[in-house]
N, C-alpha and C. Protein backbone atom coordinates (compact mmCIF):
# COMPACT_ATOMS: atom_id res chain seq x y z
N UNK A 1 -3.53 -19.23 4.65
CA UNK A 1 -2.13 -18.94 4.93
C UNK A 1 -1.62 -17.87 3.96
N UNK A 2 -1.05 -17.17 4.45
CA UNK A 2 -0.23 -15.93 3.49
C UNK A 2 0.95 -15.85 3.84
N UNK A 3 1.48 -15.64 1.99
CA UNK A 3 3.25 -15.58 2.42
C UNK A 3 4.15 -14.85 1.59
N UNK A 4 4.68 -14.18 1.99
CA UNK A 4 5.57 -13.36 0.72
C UNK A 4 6.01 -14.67 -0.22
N UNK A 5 5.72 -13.48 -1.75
CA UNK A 5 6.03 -14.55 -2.65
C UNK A 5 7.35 -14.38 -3.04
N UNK A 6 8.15 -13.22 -3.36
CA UNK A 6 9.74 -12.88 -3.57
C UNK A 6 10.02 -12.33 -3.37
N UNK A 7 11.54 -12.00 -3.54
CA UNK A 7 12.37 -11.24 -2.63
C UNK A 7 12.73 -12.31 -1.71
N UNK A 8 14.00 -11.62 -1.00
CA UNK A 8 14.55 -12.17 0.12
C UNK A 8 14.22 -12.70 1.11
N UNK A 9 12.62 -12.38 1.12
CA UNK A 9 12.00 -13.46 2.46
C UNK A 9 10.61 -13.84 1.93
N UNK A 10 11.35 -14.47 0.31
CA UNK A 10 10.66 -15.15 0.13
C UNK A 10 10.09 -16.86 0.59
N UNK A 11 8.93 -17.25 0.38
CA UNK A 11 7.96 -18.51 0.98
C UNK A 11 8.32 -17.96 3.04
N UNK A 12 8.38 -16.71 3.32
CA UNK A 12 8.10 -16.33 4.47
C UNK A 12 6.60 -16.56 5.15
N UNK A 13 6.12 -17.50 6.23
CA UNK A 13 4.64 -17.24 6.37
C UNK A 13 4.75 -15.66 7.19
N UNK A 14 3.18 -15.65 6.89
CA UNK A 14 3.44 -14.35 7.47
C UNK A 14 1.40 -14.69 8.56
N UNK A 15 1.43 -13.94 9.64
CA UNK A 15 0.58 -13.72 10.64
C UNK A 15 -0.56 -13.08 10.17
N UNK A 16 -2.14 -13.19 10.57
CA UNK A 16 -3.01 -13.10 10.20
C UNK A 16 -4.20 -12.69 10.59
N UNK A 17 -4.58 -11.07 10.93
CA UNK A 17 -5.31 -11.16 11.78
C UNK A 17 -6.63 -11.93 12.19
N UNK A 18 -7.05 -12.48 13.24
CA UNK A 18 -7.99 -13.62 13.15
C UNK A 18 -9.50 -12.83 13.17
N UNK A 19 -9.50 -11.45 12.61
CA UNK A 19 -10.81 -11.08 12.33
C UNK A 19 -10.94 -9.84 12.16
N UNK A 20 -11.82 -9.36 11.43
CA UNK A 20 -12.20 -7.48 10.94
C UNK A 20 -11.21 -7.56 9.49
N UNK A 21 -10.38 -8.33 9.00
CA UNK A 21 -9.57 -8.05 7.86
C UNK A 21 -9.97 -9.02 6.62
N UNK A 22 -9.65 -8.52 5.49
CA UNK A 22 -9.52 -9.73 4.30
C UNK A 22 -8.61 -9.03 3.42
N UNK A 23 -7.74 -10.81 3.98
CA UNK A 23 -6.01 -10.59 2.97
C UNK A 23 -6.35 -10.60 1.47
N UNK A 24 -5.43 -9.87 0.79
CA UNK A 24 -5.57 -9.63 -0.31
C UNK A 24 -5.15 -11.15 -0.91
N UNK A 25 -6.05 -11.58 -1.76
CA UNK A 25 -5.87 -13.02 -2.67
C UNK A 25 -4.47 -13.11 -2.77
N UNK A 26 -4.20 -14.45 -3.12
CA UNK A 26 -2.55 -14.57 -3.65
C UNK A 26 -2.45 -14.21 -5.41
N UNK A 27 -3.50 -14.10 -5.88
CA UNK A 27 -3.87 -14.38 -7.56
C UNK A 27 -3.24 -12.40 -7.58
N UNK A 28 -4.27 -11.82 -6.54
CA UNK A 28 -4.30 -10.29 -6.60
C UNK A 28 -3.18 -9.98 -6.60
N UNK A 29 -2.70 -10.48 -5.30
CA UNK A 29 -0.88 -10.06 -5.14
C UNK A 29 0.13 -9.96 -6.15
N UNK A 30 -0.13 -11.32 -6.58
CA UNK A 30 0.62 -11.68 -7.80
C UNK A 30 0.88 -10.59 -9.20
N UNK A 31 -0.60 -10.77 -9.28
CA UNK A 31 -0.90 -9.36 -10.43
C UNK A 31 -0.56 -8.13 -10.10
N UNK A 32 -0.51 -7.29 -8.70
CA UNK A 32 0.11 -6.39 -8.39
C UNK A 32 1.44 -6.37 -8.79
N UNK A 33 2.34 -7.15 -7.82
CA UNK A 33 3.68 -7.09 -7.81
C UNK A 33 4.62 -7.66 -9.39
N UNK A 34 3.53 -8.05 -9.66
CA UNK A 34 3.99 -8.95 -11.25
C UNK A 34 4.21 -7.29 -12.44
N UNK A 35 3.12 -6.07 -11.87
CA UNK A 35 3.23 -5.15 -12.83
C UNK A 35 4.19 -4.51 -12.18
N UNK A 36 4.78 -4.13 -10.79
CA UNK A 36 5.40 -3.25 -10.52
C UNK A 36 6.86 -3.64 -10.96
N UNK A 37 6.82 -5.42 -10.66
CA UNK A 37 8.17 -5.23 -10.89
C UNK A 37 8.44 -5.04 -12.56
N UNK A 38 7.40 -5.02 -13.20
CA UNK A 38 7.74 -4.38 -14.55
C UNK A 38 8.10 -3.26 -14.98
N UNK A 39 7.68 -2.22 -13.95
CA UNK A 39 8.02 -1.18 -13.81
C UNK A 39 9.58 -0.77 -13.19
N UNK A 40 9.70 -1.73 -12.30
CA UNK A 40 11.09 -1.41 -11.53
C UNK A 40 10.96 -0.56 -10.63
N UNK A 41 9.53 -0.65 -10.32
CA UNK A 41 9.30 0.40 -9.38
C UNK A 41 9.31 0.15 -8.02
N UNK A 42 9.93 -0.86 -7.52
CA UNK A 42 9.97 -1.31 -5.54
C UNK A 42 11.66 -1.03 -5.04
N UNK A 43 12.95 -1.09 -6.27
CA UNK A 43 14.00 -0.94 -5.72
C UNK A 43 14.06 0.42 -4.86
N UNK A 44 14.38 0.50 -3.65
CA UNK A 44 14.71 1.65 -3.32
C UNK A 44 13.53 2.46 -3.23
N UNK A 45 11.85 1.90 -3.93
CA UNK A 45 10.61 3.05 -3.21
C UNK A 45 10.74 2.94 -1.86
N UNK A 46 9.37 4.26 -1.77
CA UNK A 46 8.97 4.50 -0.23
C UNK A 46 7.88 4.08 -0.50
N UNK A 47 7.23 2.91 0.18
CA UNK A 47 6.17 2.43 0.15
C UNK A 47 5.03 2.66 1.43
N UNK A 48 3.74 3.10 0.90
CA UNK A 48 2.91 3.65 2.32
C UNK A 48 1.37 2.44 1.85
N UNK A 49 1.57 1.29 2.83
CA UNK A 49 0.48 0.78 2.88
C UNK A 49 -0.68 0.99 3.99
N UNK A 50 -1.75 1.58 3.40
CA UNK A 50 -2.76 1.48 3.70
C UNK A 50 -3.77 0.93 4.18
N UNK A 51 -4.32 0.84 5.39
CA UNK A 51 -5.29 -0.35 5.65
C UNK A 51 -4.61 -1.66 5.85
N UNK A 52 -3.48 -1.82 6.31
CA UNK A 52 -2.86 -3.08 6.03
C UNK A 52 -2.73 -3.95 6.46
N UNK A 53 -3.79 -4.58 7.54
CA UNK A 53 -4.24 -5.72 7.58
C UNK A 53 -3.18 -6.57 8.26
N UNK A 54 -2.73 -7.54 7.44
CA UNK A 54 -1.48 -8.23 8.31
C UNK A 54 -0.34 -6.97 7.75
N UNK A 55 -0.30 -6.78 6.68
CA UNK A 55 0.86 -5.76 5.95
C UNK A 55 1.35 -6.44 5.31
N UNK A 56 0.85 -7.15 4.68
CA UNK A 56 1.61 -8.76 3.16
C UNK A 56 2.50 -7.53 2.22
N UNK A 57 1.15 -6.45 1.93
CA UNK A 57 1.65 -5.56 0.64
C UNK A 57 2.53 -5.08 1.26
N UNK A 58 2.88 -4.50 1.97
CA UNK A 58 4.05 -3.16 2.08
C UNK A 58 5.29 -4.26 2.52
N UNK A 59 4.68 -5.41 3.26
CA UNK A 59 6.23 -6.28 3.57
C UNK A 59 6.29 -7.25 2.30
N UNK A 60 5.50 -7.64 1.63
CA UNK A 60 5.91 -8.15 -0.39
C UNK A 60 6.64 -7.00 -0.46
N UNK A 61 6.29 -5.58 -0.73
CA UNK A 61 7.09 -4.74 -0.99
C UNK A 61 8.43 -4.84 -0.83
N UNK A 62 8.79 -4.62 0.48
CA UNK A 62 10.14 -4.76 1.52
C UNK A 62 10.92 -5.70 0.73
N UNK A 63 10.51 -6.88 0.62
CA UNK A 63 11.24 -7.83 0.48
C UNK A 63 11.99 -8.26 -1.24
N UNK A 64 10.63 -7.18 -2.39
CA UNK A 64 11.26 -7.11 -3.27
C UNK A 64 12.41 -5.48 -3.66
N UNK A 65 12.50 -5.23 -2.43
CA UNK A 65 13.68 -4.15 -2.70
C UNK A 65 13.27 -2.70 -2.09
N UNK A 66 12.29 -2.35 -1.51
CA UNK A 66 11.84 -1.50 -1.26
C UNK A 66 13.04 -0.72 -0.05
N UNK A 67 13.08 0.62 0.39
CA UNK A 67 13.61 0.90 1.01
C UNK A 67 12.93 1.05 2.45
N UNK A 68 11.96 1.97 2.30
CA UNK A 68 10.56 2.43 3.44
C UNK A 68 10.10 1.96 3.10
N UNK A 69 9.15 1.56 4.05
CA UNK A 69 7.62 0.56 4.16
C UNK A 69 7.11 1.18 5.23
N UNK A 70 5.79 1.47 5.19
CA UNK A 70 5.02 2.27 6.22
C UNK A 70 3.90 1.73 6.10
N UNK A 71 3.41 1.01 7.45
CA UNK A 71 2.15 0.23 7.33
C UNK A 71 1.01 1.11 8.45
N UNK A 72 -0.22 1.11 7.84
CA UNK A 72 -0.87 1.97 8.49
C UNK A 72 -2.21 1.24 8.60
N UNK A 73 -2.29 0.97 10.20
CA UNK A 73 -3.43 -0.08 10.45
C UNK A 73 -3.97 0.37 12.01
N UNK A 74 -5.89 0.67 12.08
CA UNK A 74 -6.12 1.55 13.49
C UNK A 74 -6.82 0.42 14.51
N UNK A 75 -6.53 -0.61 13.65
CA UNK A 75 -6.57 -2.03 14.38
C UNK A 75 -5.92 -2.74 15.62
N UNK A 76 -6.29 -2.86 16.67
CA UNK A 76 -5.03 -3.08 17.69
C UNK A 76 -4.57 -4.38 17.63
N UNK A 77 -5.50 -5.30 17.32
CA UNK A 77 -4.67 -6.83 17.04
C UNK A 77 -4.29 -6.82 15.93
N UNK A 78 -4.86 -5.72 14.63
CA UNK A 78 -4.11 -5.86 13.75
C UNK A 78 -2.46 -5.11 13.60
N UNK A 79 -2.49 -4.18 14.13
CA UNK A 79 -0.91 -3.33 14.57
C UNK A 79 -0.37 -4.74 14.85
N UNK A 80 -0.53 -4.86 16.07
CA UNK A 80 0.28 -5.99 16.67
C UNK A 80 1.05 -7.16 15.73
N UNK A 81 -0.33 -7.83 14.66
CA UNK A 81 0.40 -8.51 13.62
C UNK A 81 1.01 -8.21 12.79
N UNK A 82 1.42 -7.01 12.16
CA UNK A 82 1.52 -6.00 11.14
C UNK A 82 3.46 -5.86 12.28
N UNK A 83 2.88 -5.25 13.48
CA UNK A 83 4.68 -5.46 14.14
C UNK A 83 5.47 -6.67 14.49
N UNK A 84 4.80 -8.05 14.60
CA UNK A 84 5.41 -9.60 14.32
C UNK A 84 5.81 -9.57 12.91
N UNK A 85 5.10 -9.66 12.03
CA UNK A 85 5.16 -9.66 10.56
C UNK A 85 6.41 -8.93 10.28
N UNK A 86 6.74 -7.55 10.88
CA UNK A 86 7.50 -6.57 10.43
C UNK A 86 8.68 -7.46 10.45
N UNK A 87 8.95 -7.27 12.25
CA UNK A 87 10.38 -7.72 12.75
C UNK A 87 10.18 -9.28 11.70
N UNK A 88 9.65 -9.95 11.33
CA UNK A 88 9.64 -11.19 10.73
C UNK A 88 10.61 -10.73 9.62
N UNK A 89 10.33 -9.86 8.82
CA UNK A 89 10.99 -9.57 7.67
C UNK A 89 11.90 -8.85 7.79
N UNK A 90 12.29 -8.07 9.10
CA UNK A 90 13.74 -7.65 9.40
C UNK A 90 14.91 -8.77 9.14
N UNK A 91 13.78 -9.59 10.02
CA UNK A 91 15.32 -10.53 10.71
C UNK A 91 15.58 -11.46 9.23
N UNK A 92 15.05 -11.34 8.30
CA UNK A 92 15.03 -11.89 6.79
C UNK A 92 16.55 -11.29 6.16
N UNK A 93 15.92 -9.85 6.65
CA UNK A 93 16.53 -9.03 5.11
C UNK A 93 18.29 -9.28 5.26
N UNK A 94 18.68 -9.82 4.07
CA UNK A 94 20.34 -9.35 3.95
C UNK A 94 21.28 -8.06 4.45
N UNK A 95 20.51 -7.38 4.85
CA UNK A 95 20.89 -5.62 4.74
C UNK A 95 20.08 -5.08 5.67
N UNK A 96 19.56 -5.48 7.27
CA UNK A 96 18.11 -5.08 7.59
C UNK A 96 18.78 -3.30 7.87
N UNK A 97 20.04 -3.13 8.25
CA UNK A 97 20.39 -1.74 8.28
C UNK A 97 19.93 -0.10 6.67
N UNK A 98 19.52 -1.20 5.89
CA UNK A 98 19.14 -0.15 5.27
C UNK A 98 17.67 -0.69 4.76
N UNK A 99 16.81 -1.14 5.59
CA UNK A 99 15.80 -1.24 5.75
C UNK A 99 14.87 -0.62 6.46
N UNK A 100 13.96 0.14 6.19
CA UNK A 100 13.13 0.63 7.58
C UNK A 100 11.63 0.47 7.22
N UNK A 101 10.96 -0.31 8.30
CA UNK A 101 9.62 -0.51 8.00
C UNK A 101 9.23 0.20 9.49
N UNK A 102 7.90 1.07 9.14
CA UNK A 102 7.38 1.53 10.23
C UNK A 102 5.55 0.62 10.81
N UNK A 103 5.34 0.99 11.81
CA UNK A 103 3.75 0.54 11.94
C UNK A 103 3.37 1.59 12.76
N UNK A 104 2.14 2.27 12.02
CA UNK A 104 1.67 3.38 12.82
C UNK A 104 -0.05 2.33 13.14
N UNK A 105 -0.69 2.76 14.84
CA UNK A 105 -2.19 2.46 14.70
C UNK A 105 -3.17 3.59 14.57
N UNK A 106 -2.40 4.21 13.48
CA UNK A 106 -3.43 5.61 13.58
C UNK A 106 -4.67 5.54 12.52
N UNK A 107 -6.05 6.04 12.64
CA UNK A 107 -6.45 5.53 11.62
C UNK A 107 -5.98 6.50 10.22
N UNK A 108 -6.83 6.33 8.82
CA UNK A 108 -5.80 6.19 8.09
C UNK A 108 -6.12 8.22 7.78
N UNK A 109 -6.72 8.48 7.69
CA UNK A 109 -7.38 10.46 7.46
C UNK A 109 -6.72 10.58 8.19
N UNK A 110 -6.34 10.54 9.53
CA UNK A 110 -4.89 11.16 10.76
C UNK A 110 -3.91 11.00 9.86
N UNK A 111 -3.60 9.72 9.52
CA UNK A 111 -1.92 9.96 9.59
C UNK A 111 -1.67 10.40 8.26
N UNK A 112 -2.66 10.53 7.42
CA UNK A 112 -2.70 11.27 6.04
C UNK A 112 -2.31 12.92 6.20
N UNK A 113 -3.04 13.31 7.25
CA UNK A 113 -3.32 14.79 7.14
C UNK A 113 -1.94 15.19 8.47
N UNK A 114 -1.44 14.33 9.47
CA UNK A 114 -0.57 14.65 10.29
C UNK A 114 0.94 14.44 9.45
N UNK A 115 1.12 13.59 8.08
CA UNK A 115 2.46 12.79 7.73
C UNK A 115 3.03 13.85 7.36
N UNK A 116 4.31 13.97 7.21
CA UNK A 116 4.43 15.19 6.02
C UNK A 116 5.70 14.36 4.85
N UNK A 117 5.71 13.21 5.19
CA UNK A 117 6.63 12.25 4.37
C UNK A 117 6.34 12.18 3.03
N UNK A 118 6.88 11.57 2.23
CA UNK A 118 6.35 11.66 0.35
C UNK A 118 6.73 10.07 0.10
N UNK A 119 5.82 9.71 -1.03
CA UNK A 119 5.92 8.21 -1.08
C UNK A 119 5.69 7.63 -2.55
N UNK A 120 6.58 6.89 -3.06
CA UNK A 120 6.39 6.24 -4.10
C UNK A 120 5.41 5.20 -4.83
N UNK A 121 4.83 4.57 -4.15
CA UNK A 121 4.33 3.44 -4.13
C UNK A 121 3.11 3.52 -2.63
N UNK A 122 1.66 3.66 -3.34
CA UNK A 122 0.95 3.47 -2.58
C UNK A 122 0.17 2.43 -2.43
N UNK A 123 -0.39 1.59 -1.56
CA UNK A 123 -1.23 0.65 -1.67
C UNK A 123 -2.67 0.91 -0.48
N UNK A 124 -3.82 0.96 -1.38
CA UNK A 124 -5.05 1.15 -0.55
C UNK A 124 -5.87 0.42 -0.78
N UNK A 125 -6.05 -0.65 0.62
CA UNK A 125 -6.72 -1.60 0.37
C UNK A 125 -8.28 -1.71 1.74
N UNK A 126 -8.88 -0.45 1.52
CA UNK A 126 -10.02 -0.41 2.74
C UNK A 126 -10.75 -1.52 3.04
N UNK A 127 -11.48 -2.12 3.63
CA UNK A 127 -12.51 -2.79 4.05
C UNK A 127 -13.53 -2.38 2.73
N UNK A 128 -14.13 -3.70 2.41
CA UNK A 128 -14.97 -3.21 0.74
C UNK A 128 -16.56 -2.42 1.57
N UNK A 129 -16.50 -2.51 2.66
CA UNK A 129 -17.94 -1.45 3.19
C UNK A 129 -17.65 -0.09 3.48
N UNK A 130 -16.16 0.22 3.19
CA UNK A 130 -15.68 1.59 3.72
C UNK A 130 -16.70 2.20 2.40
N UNK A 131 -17.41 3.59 2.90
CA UNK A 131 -17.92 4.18 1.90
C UNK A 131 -17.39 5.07 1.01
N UNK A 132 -17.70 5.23 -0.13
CA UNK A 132 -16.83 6.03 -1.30
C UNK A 132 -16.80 7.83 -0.51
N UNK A 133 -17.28 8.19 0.12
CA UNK A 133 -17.19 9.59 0.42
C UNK A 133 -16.01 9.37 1.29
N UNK A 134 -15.48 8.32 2.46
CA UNK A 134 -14.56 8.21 3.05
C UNK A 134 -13.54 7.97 2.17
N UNK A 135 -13.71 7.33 1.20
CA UNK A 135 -12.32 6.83 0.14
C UNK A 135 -11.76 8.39 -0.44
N UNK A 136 -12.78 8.66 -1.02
CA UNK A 136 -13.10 10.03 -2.13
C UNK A 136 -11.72 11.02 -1.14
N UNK A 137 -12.10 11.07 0.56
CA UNK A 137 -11.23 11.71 1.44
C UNK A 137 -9.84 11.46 1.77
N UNK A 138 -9.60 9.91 1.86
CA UNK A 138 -8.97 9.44 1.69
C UNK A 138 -7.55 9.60 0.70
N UNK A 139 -8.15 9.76 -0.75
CA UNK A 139 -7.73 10.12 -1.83
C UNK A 139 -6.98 11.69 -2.03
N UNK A 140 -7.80 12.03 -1.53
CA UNK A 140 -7.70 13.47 -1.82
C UNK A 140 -6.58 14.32 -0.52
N UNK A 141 -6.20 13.27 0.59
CA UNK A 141 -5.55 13.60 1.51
C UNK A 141 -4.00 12.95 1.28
N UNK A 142 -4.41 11.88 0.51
CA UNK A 142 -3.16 11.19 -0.24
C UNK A 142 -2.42 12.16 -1.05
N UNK A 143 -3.18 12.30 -1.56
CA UNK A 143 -2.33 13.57 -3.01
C UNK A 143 -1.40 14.42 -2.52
N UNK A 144 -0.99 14.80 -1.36
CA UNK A 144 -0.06 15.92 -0.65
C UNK A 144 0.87 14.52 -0.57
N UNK A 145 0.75 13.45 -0.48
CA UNK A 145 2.26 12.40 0.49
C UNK A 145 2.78 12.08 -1.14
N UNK A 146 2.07 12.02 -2.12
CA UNK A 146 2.93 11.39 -3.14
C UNK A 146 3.83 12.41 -3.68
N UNK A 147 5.56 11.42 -3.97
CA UNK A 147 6.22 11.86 -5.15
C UNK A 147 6.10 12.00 -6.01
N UNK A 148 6.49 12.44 -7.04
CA UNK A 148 6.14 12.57 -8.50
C UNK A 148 6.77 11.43 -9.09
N UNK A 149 5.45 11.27 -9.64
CA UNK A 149 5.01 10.13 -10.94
C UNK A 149 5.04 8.91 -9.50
N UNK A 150 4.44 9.15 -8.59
CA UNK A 150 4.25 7.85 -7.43
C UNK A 150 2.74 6.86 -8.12
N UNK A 151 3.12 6.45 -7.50
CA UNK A 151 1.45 4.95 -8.19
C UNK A 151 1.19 4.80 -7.48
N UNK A 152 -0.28 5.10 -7.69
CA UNK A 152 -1.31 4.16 -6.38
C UNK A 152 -2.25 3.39 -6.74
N UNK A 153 -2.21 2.09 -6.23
CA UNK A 153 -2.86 1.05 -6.58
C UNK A 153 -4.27 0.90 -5.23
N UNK A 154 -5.92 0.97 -5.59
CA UNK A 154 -6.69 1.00 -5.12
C UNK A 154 -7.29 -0.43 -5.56
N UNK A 155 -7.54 -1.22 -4.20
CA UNK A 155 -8.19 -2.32 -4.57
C UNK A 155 -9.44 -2.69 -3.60
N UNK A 156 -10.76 -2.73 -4.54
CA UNK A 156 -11.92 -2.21 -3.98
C UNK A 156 -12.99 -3.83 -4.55
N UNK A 157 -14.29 -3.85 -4.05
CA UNK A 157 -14.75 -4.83 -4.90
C UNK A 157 -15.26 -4.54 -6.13
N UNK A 158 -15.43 -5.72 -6.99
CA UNK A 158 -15.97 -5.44 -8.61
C UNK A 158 -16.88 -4.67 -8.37
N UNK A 159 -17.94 -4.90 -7.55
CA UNK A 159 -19.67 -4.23 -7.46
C UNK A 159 -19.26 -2.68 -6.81
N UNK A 160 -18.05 -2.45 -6.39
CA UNK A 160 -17.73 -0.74 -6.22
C UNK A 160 -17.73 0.07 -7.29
N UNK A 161 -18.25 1.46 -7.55
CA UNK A 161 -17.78 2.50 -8.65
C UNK A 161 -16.39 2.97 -8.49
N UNK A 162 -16.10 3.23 -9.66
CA UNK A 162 -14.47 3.77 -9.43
C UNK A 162 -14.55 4.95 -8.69
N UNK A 163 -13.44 5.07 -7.87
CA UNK A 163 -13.02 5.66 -6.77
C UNK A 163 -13.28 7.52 -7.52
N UNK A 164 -13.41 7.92 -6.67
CA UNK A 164 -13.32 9.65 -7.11
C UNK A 164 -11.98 10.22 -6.94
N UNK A 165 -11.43 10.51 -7.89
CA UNK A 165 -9.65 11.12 -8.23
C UNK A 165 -9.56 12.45 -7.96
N UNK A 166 -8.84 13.25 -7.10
CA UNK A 166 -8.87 14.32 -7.31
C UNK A 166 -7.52 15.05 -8.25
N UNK A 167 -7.62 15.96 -7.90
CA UNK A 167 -6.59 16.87 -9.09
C UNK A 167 -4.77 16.20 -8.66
N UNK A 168 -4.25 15.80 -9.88
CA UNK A 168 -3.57 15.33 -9.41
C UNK A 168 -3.39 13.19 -9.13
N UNK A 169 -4.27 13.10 -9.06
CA UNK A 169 -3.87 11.64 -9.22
C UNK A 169 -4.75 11.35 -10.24
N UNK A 170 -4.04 10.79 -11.46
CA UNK A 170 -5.24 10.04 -13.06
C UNK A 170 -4.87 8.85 -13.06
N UNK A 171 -6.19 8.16 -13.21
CA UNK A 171 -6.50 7.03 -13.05
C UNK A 171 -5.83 6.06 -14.36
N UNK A 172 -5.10 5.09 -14.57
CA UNK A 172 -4.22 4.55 -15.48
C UNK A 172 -4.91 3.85 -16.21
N UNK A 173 -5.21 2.19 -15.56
CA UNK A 173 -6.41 1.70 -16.00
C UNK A 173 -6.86 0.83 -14.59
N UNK A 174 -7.96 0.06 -15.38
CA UNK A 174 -8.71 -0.93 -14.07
C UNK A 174 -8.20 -2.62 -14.56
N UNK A 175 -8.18 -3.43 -13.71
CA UNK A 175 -8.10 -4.88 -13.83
C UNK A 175 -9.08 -5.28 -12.88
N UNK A 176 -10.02 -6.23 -13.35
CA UNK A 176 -11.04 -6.71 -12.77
C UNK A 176 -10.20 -8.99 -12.54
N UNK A 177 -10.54 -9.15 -11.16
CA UNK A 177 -10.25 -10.33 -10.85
C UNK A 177 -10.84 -11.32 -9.85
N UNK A 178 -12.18 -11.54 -10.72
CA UNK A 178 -13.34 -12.15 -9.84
C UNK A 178 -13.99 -10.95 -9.10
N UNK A 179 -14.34 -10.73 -7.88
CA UNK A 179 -14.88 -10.10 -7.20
C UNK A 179 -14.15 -8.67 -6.76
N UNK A 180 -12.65 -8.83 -6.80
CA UNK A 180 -12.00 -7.66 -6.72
C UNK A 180 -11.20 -6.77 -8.12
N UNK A 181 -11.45 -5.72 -7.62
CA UNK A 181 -10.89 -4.85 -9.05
C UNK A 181 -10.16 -3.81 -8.36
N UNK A 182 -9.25 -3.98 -9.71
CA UNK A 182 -7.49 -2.79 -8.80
C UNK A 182 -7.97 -1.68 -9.52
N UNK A 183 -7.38 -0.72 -9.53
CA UNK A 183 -7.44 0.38 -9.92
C UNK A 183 -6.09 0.95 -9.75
N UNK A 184 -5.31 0.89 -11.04
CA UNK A 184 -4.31 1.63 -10.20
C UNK A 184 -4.35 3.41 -11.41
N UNK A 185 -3.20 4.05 -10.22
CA UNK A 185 -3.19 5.74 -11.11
C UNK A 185 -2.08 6.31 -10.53
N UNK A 186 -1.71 7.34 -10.85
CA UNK A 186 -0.58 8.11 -10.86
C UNK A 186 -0.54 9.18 -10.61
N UNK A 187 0.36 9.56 -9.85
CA UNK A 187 0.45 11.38 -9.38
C UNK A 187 0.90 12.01 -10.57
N UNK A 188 0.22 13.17 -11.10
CA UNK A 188 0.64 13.78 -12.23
C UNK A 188 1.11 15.29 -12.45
N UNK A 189 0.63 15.93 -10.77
CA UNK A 189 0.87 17.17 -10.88
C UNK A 189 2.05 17.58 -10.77
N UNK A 190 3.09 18.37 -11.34
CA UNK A 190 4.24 18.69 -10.63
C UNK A 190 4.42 19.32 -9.70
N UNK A 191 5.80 18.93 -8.45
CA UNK A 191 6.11 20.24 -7.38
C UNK A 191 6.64 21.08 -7.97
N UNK A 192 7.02 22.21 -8.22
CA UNK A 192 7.76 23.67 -8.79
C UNK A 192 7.88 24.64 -7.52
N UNK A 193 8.71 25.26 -7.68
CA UNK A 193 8.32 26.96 -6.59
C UNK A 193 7.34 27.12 -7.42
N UNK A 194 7.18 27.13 -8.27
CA UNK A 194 5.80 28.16 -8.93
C UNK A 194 4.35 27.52 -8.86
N UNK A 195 4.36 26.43 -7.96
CA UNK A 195 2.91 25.43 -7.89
C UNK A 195 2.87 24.65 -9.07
N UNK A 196 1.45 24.36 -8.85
CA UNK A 196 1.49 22.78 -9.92
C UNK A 196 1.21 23.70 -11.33
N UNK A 197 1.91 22.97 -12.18
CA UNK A 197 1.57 23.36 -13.67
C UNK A 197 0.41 23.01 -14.39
């Protein structure tokens, strides 16, 4: 069972796809959202989840303050749960008018290279057999959607090598938790008229 842990729709259950996915632990979650909100970083982000399965992360997000939530899943029973789940946490929110959660089923290199949106708060959570040359792409197609100083949190298995960073996103540190290890890092390049510095 999975359920948002806080925020406004919080002990919400939330829907599950019944196969091809694995929800992120509750221990993982915890440790995610436990650093961001240290950061203060969900009031008012734009959050772009990745791979998202039922969409726990980007709707945990939502629910601790987030503004956008963009769940991106090329799954068709998983879309489907990812749009129950959504409206689930609409009909939650205090404010659903200044709420907007989207669900695209595109896979995730499309809607990377088609988006032209910018995002605070990333969460990438592939299938642990996706191969590092697809991630590596992945990554490197990301780097155009983030805001400055946006975080992206990569959660891969322990027995994976760390992800390949390109110019522009540095890696912060790693947390290892049983079998899965986060990785999170940060957009560092600046926008300018004059290009990145």
């Amino acid at each position: 069972m999975t359920r948002i842990v806080a925020g406004f729709a919080g002990s919400l259950t939330l829907a599950v796809p019944k196969h091809g996915t694995r929800p992120t632990s509750d221990r993982v979650r915890e440790a995610i959202f436990s650093a961001l909100d240290a950061r203060d970083a969900l009031p008012g982000a734009r959050v772009l989840d990745l791979y998202a399965g039922s969409g726990a992360l980007g709707l945990e997000a939502a629910s601790r303050g987030a503004a956008t939530v963009t769940l991106v899943e090329r799954s068709v029973a998983a879309v489907r749960v990812c749009r129950g789940n959504a409206e689930a946490i609409l009909r939650a929110a205090p404010y659903p008018d200044t709420l907007q959660i989207g669900v695209t089923g595109q896979p995730v290199q499309a809607f990377l290279s088609a988006s032209h949106a910018l995002f605070d708060v990333v969460f990438v959570d592939p299938p642990y057999e996706l191969g590092e040359i697809e991630l590596s792409h992945n990554l490197v197609a990301l780097e155009h959607r983030l805001a400055e100083e946006a975080i992206v949190v990569v959660e891969r298995s322990s027995r994976s090598p760390e992800p390949s960073w390109p110019h522009g996103i540095e890696l912060e540190r790693r947390r290892d938790y049983g079998e899965t290890t986060l990785w999170w890092a940060r957009r560092t390049t600046s926008r300018t008229a004059s290009g990145p510095g």
